[in-house]
N, C-alpha and C. Protein backbone atom coordinates (compact mmCIF):
# COMPACT_ATOMS: atom_id res chain seq x y z
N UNK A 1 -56.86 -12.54 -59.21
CA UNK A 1 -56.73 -11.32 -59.98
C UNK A 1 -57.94 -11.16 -60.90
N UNK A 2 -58.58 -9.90 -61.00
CA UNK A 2 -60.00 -10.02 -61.97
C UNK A 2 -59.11 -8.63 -62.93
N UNK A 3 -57.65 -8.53 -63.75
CA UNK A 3 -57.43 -8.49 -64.30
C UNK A 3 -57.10 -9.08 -65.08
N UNK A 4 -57.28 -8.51 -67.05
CA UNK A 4 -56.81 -9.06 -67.88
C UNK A 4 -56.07 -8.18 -69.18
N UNK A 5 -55.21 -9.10 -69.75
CA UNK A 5 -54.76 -8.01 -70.70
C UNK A 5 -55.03 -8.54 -72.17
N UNK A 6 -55.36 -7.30 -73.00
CA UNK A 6 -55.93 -8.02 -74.46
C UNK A 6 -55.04 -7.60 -75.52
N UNK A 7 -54.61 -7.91 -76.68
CA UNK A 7 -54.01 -7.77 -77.37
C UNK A 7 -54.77 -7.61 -78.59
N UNK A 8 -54.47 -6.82 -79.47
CA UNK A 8 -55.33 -6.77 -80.66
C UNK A 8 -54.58 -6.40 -82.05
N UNK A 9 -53.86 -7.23 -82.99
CA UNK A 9 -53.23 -6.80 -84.15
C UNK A 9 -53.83 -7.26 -85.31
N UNK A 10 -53.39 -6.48 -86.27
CA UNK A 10 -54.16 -6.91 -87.92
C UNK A 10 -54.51 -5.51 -89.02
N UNK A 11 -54.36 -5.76 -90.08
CA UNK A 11 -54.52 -4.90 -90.66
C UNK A 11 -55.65 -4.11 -90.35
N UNK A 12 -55.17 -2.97 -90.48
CA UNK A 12 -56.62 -1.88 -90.19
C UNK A 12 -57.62 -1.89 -90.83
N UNK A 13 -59.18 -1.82 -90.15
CA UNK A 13 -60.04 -1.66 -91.23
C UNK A 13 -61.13 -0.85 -90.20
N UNK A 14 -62.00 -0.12 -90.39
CA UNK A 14 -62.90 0.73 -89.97
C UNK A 14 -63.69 0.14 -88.85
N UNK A 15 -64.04 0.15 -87.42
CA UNK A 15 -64.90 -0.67 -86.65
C UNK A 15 -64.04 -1.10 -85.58
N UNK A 16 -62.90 -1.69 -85.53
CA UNK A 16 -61.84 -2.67 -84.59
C UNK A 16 -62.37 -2.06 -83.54
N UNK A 17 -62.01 -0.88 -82.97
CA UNK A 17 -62.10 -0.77 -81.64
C UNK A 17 -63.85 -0.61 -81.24
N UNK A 18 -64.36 -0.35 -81.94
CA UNK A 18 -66.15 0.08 -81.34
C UNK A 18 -66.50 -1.69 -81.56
N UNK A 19 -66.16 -2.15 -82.49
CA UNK A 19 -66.94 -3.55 -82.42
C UNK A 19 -66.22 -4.15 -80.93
N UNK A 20 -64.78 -4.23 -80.69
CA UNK A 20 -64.47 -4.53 -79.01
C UNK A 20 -64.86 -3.74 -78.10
N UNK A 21 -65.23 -2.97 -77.91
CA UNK A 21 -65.43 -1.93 -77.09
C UNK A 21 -66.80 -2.39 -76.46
N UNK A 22 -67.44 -2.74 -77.87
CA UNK A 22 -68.67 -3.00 -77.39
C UNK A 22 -69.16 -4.12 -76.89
N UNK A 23 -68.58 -5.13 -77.28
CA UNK A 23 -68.63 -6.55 -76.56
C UNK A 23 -68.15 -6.40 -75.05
N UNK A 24 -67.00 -5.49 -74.75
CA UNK A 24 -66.52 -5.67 -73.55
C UNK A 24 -67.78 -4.95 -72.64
N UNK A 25 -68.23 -3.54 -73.31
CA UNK A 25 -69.45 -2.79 -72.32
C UNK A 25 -70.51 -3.75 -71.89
N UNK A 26 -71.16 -4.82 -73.37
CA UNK A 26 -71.72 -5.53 -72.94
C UNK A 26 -72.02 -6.77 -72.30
N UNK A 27 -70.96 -7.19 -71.76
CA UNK A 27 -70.55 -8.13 -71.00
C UNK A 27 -69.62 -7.59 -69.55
N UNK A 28 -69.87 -6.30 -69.35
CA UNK A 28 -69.95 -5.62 -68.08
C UNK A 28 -67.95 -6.05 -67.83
N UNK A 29 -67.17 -5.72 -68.83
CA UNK A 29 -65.46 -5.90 -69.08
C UNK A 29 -65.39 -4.45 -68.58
N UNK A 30 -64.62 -3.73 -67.78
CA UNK A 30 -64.49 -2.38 -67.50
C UNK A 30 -62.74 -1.92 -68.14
N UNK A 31 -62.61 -1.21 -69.34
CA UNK A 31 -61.48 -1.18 -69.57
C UNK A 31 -60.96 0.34 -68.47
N UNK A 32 -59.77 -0.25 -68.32
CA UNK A 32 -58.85 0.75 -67.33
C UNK A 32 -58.16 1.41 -68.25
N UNK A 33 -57.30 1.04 -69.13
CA UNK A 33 -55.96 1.47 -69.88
C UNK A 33 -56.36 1.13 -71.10
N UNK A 34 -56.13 1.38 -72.42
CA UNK A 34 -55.75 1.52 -73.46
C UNK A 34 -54.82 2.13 -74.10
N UNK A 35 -53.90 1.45 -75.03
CA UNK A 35 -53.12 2.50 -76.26
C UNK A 35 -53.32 1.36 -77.24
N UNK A 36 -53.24 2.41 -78.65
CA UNK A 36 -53.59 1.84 -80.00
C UNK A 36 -52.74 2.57 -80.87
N UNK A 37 -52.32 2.23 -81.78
CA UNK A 37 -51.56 2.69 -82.84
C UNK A 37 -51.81 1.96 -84.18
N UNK A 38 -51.67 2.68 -85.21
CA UNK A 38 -51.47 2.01 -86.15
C UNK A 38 -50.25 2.88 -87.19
N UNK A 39 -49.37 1.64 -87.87
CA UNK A 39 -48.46 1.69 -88.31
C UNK A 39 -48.46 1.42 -89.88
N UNK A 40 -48.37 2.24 -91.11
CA UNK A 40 -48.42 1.57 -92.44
C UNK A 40 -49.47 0.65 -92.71
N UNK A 41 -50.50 1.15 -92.13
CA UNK A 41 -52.09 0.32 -92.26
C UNK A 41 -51.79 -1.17 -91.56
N UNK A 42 -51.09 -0.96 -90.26
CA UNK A 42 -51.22 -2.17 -89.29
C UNK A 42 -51.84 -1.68 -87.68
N UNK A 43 -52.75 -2.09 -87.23
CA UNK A 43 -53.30 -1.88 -86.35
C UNK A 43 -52.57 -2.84 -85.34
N UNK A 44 -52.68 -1.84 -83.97
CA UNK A 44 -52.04 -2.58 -82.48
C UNK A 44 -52.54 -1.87 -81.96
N UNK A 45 -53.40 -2.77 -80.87
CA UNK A 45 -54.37 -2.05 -79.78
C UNK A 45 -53.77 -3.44 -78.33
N UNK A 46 -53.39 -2.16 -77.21
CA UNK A 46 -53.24 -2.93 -75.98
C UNK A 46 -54.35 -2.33 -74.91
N UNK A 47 -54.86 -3.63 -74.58
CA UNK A 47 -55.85 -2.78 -73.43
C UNK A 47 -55.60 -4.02 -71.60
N UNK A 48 -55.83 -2.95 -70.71
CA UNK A 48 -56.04 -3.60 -69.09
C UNK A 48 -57.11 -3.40 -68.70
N UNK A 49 -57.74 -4.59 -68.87
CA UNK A 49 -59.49 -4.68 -68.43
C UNK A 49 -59.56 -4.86 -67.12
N UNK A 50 -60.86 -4.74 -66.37
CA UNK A 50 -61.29 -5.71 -65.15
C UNK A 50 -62.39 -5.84 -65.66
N UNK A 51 -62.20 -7.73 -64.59
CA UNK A 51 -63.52 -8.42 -65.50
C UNK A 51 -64.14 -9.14 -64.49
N UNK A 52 -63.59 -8.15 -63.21
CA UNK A 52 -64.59 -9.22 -61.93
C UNK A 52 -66.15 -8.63 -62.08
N UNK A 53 -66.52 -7.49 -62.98
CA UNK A 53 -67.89 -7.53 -62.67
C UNK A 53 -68.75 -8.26 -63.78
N UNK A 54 -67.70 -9.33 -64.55
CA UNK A 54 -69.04 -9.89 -65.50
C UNK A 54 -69.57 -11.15 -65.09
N UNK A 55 -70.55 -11.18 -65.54
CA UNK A 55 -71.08 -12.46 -65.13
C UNK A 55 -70.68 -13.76 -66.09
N UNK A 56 -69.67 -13.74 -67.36
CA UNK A 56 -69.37 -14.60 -68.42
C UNK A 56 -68.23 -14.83 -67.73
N UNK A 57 -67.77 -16.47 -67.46
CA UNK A 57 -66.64 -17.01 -67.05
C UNK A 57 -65.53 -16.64 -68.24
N UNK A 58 -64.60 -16.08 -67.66
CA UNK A 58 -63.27 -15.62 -67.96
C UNK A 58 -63.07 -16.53 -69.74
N UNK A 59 -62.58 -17.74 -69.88
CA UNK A 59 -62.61 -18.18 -70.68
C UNK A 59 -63.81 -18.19 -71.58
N UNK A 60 -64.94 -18.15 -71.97
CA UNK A 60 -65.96 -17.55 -72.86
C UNK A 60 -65.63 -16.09 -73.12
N UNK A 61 -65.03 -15.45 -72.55
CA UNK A 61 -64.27 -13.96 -72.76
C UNK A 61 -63.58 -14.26 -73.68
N UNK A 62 -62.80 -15.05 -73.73
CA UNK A 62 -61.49 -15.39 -74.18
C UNK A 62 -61.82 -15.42 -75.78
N UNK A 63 -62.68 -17.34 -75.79
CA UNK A 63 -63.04 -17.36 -77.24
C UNK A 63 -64.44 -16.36 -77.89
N UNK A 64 -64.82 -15.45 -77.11
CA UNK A 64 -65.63 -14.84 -77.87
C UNK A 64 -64.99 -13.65 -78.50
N UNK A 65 -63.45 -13.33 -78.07
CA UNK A 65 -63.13 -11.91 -78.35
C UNK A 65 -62.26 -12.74 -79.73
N UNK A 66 -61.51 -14.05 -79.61
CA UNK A 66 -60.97 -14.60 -80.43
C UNK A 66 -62.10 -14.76 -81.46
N UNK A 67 -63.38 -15.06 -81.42
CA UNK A 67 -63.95 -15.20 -82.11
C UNK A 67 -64.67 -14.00 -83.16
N UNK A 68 -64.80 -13.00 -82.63
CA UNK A 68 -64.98 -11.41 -83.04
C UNK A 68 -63.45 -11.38 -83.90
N UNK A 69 -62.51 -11.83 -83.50
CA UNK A 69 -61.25 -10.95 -84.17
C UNK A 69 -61.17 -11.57 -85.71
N UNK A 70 -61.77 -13.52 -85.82
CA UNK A 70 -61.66 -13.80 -86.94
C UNK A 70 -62.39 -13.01 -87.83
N UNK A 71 -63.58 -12.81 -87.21
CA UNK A 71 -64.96 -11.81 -88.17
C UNK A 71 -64.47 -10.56 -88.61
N UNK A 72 -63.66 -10.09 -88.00
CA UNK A 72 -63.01 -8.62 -88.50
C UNK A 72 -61.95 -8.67 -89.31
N UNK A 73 -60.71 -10.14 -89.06
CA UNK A 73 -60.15 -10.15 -89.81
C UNK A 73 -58.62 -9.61 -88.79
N UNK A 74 -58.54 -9.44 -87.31
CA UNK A 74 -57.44 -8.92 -86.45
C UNK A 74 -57.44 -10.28 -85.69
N UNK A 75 -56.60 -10.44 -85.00
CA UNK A 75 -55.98 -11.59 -83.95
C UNK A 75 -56.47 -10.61 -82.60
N UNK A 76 -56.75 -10.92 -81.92
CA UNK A 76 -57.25 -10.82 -80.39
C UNK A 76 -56.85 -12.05 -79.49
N UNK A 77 -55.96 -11.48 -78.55
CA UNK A 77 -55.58 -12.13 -77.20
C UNK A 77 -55.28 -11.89 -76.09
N UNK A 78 -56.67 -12.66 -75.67
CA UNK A 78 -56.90 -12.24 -74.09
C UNK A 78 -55.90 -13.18 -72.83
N UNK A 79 -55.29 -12.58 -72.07
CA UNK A 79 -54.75 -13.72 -71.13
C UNK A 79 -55.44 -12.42 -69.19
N UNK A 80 -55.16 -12.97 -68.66
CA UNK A 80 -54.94 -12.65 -67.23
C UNK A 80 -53.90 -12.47 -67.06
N UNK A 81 -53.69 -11.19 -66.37
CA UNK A 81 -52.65 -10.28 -66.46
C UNK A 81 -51.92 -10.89 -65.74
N UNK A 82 -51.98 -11.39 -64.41
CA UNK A 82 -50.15 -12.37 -64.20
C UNK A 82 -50.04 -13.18 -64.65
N UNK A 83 -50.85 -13.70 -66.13
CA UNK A 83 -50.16 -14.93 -66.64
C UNK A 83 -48.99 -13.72 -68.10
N UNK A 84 -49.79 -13.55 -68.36
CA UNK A 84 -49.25 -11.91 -69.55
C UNK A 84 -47.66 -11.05 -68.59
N UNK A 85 -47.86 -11.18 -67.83
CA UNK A 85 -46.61 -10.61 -66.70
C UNK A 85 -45.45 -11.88 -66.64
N UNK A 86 -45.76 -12.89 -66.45
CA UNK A 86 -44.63 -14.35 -66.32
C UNK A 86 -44.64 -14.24 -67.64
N UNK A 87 -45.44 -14.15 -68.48
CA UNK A 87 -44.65 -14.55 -69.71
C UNK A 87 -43.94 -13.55 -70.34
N UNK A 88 -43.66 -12.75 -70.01
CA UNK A 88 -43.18 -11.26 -70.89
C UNK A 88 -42.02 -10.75 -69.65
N UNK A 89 -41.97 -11.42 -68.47
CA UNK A 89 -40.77 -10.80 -67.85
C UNK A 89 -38.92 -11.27 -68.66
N UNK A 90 -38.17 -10.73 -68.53
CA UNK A 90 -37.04 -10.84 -68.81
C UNK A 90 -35.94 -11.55 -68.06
């Protein structure tokens, strides 16, 4: 599967989505889907990437988006979408 799904929560602050947005353009991440909301100054962003056209192994995806989310101050979590599917079925 060269899908993945990202998760993105944390208090709102100006940038969240263009600072991800842009890591994913530049590391050739093609987002399919997005929705974002924010609630009482809490931000939730869900996105369905494909990431068979990057050349960065899947996991360096992982901790670099984790690593962007500490700098902003949001939690970011990336999994592969049938692992995100087994874990969330009922």
């Amino acid at each position: 599967m060269n899908k993945a799904v990202i998760t993105v929560v944390g208090k709102d602050t100006v940038g969240i989505i263009a600072r991800i947005c842009t890591y994913l353009a530049n590391n050739r991440v093609n987002i399919e889907d997005i929705s974002q909301t924010i609630v009482q100054d809490y931000f939730n962003m869900m996105m369905i990437v494909d990431v068979s056209q990057s050349n960065k192994p899947f996991e360096d995806i992982v901790n670099e988006l984790a690593q962007i989310g500490e700098e902003i101050g949001v939690k970011i979590r990336c999994q592969r979408e049938e692992i995100f599917t087994k874990m969330h079925r009922i």
